[in-house]
C-alpha atoms as a PDB file:
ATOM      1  CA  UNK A   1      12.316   0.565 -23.581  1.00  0.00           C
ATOM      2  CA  UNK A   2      14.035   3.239 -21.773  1.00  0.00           C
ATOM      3  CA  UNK A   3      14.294   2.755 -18.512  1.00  0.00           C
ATOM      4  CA  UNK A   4      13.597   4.990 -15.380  1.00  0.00           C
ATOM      5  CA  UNK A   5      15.787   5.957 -13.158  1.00  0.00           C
ATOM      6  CA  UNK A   6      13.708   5.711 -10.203  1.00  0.00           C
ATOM      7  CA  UNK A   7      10.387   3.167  -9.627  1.00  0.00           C
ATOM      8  CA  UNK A   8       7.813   4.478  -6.854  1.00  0.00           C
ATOM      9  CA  UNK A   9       4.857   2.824  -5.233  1.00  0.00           C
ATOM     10  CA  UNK A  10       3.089   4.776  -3.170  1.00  0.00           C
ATOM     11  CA  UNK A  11      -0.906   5.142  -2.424  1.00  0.00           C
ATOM     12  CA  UNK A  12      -2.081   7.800  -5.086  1.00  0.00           C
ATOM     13  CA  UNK A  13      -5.917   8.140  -3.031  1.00  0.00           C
ATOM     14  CA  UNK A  14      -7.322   8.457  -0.522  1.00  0.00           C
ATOM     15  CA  UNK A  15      -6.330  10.549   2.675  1.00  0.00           C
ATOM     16  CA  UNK A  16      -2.629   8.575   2.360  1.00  0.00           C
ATOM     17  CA  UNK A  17      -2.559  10.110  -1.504  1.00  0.00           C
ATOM     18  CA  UNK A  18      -3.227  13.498  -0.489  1.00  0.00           C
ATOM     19  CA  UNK A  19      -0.548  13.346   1.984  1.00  0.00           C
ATOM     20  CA  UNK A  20       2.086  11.526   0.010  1.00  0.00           C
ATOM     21  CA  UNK A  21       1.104  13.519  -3.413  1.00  0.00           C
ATOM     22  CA  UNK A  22       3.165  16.774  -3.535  1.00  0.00           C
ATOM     23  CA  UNK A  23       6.352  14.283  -2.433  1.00  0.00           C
ATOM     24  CA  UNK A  24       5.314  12.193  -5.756  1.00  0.00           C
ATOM     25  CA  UNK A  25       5.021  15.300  -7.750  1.00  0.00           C
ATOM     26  CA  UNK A  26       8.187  16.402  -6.810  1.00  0.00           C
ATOM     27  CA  UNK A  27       9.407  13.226  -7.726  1.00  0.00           C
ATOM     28  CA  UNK A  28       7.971  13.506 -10.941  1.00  0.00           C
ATOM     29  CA  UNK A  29      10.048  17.236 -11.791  1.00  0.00           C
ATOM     30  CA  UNK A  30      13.036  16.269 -10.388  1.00  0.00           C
ATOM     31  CA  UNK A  31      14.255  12.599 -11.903  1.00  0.00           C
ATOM     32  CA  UNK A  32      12.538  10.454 -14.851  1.00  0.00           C
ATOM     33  CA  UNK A  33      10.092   8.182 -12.600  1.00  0.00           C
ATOM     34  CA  UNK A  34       7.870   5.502 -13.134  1.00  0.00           C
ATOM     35  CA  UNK A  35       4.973   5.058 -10.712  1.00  0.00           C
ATOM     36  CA  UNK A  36       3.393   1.938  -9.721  1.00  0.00           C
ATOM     37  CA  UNK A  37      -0.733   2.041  -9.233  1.00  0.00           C
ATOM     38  CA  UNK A  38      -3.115  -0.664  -7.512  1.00  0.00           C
ATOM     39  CA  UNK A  39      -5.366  -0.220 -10.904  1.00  0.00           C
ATOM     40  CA  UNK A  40      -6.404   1.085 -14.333  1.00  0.00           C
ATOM     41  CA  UNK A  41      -8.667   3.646 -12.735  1.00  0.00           C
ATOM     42  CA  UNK A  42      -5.616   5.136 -10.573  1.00  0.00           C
ATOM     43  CA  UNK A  43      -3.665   5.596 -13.563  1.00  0.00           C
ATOM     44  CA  UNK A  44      -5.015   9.666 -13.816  1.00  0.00           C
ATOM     45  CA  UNK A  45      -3.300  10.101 -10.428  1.00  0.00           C
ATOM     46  CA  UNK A  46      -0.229   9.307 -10.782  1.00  0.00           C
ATOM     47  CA  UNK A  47       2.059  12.689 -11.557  1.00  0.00           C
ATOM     48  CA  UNK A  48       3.661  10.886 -14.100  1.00  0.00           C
ATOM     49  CA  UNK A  49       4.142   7.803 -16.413  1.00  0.00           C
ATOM     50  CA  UNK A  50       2.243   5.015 -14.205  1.00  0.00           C
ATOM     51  CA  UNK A  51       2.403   1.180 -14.539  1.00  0.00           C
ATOM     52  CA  UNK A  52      -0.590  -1.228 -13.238  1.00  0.00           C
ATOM     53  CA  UNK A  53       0.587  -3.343  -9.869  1.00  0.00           C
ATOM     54  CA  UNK A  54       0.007  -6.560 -12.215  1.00  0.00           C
ATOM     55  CA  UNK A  55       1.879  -5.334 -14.655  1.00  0.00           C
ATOM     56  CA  UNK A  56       4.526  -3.904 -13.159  1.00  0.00           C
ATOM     57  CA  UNK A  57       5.267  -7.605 -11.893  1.00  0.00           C
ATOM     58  CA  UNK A  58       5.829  -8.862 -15.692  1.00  0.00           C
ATOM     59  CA  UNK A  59       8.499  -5.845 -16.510  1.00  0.00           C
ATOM     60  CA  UNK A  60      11.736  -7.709 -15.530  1.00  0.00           C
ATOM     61  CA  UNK A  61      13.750  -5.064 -16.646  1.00  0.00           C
ATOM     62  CA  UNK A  62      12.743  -2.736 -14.017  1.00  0.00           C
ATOM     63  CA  UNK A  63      14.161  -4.849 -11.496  1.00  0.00           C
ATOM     64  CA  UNK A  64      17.645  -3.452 -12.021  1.00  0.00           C
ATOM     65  CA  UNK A  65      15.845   0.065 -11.288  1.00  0.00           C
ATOM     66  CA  UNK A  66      15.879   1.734  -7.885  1.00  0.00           C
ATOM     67  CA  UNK A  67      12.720   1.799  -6.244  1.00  0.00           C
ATOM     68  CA  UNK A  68      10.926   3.783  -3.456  1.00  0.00           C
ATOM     69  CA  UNK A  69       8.096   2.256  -1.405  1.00  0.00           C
ATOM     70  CA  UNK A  70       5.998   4.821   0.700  1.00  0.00           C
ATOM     71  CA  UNK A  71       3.843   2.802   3.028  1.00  0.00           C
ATOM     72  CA  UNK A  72       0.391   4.626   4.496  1.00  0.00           C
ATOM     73  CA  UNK A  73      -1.943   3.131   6.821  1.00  0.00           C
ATOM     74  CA  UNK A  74      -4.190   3.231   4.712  1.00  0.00           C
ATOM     75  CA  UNK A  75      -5.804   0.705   2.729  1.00  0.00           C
ATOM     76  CA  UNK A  76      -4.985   2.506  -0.282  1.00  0.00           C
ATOM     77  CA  UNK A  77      -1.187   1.327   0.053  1.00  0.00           C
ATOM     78  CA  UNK A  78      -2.011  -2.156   0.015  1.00  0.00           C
ATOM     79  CA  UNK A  79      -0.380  -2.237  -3.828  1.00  0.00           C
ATOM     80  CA  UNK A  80       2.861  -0.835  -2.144  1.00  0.00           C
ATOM     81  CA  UNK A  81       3.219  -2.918   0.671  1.00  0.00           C
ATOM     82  CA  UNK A  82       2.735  -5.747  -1.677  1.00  0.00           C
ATOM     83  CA  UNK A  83       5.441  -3.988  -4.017  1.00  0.00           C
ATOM     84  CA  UNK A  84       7.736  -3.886  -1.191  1.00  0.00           C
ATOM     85  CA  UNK A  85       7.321  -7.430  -0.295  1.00  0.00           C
ATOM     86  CA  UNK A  86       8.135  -8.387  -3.749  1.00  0.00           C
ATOM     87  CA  UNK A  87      11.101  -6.118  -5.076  1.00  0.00           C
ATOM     88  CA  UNK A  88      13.769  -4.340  -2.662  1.00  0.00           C
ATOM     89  CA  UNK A  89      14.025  -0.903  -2.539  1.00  0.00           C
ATOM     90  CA  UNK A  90      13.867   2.238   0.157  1.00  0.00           C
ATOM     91  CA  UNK A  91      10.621   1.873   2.189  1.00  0.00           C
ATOM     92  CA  UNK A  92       9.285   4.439   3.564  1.00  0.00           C
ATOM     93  CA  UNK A  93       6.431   4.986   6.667  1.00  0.00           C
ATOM     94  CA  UNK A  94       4.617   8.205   5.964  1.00  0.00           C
ATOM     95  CA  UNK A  95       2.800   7.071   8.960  1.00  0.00           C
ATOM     96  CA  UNK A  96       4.138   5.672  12.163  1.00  0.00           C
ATOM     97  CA  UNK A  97       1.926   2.563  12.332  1.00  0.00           C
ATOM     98  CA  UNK A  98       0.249   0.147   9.996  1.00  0.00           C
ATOM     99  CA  UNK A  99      -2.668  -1.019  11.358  1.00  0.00           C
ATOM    100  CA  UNK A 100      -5.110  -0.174   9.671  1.00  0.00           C
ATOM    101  CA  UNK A 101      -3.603  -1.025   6.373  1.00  0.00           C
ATOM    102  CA  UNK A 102      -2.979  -4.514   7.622  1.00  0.00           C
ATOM    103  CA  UNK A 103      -6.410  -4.646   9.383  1.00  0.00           C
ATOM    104  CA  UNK A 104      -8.041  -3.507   5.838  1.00  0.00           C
ATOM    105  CA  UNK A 105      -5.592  -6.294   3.734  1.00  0.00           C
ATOM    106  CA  UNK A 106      -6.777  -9.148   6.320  1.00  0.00           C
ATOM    107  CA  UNK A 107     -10.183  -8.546   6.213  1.00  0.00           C
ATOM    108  CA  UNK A 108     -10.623  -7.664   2.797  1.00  0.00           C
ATOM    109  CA  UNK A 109      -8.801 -10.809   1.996  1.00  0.00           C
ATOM    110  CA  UNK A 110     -10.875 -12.967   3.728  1.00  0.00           C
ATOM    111  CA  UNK A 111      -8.429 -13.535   6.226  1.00  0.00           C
ATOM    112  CA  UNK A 112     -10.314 -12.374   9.436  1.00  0.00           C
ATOM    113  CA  UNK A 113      -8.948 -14.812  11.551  1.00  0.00           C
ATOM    114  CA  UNK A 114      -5.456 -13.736  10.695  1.00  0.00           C
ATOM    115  CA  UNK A 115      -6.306 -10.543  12.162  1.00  0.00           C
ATOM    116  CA  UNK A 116      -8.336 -11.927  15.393  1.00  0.00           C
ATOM    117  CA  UNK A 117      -4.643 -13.721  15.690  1.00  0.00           C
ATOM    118  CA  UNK A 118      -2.703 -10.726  15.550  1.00  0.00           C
ATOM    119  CA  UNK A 119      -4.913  -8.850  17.995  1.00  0.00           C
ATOM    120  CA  UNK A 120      -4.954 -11.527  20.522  1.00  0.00           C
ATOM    121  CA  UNK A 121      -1.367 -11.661  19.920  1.00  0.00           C
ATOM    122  CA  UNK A 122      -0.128  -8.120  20.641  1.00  0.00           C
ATOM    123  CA  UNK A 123      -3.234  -7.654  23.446  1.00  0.00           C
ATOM    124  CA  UNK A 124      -4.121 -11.175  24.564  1.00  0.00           C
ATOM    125  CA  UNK A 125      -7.926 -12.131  25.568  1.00  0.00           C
ATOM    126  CA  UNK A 126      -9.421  -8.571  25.258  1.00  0.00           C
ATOM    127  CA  UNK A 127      -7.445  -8.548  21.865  1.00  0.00           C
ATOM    128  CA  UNK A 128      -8.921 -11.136  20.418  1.00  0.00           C
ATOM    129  CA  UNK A 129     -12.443  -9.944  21.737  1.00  0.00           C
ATOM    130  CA  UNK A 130     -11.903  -6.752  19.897  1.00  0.00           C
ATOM    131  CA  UNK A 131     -10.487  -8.666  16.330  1.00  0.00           C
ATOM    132  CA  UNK A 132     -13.902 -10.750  16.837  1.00  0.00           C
ATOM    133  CA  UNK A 133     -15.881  -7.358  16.975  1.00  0.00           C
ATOM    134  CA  UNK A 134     -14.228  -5.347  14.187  1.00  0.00           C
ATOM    135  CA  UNK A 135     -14.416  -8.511  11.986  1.00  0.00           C
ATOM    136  CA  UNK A 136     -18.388  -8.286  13.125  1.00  0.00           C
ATOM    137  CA  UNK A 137     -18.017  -4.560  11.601  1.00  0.00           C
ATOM    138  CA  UNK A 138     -18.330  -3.211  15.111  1.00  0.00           C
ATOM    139  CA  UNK A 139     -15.388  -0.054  15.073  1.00  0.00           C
ATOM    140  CA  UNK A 140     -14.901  -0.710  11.839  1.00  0.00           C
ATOM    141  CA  UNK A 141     -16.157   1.680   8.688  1.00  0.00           C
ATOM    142  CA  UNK A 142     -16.362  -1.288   6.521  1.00  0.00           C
ATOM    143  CA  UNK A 143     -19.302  -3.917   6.210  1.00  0.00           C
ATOM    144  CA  UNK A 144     -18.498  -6.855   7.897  1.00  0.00           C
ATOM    145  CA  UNK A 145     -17.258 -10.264   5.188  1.00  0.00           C
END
């Protein structure tokens, strides 16, 4: 296998992909890239040759490989965040806080009371009133676990 000379995770839908996707096509023309996807069915979006999150993990030889995280708050960087965690590289914030993307990884994990932890953390009493409530679904577009 020949390998890249640059790996890139980076959200490829959502409001975070549209944003991040003429950086990733430019990518794509300018250096031989491979680009990491959260699934089979975001494959189509990457600009170029793209390799599932799972199996990304298994490739060992790509760990020699510079990679680029872009990070989105936006639950549709969840893959990157977790790629970032897991192999060094440049990380980038395409947005200046995270949220969002860590309320949507908490809660869709079935960690909610990670997140009521974090609020009432950072904000104290009326923190962890509000973690309570978006874990309820209230200010939250998704239906509550």
């Amino acid at each position: 296998m020949k390998l890249p000379q640059l790996v890139v995770s980076a959200p490829m839908r959502g409001p975070a992909g549209l944003r991040v996707a003429p950086l990733l096509a430019a990518l794509a023309q300018a250096c031989d890239c491979r680009f990491i996807v959260a699934s089979v069915a975001e494959r189509d979006l990457a600009p170029g040759p793209a390799l599932v999150w799972s199996g990304w993990l298994d490739q060992t030889a790509l760990e020699a490989v510079p990679h680029l995280h872009v990070l989105a708050d936006d639950a549709a960087a969840a893959h990157a965040l977790r790629a970032a965690l897991h192999r060094p590289g440049l990380t980038v914030l395409q947005d200046p806080g995270l949220a969002t993307l860590y309320q949507s990884m908490s809660l869709d994990g079935g960690q909610a009371e990670a997140w009521v932890r974090a609020q009432a953390g950072e904000h104290g009493g009326a923190g962890r009133r509000l973690g309570r409530a978006q874990v309820a679904g209230l200010f939250n577009p998704r239906p509550p676990h």
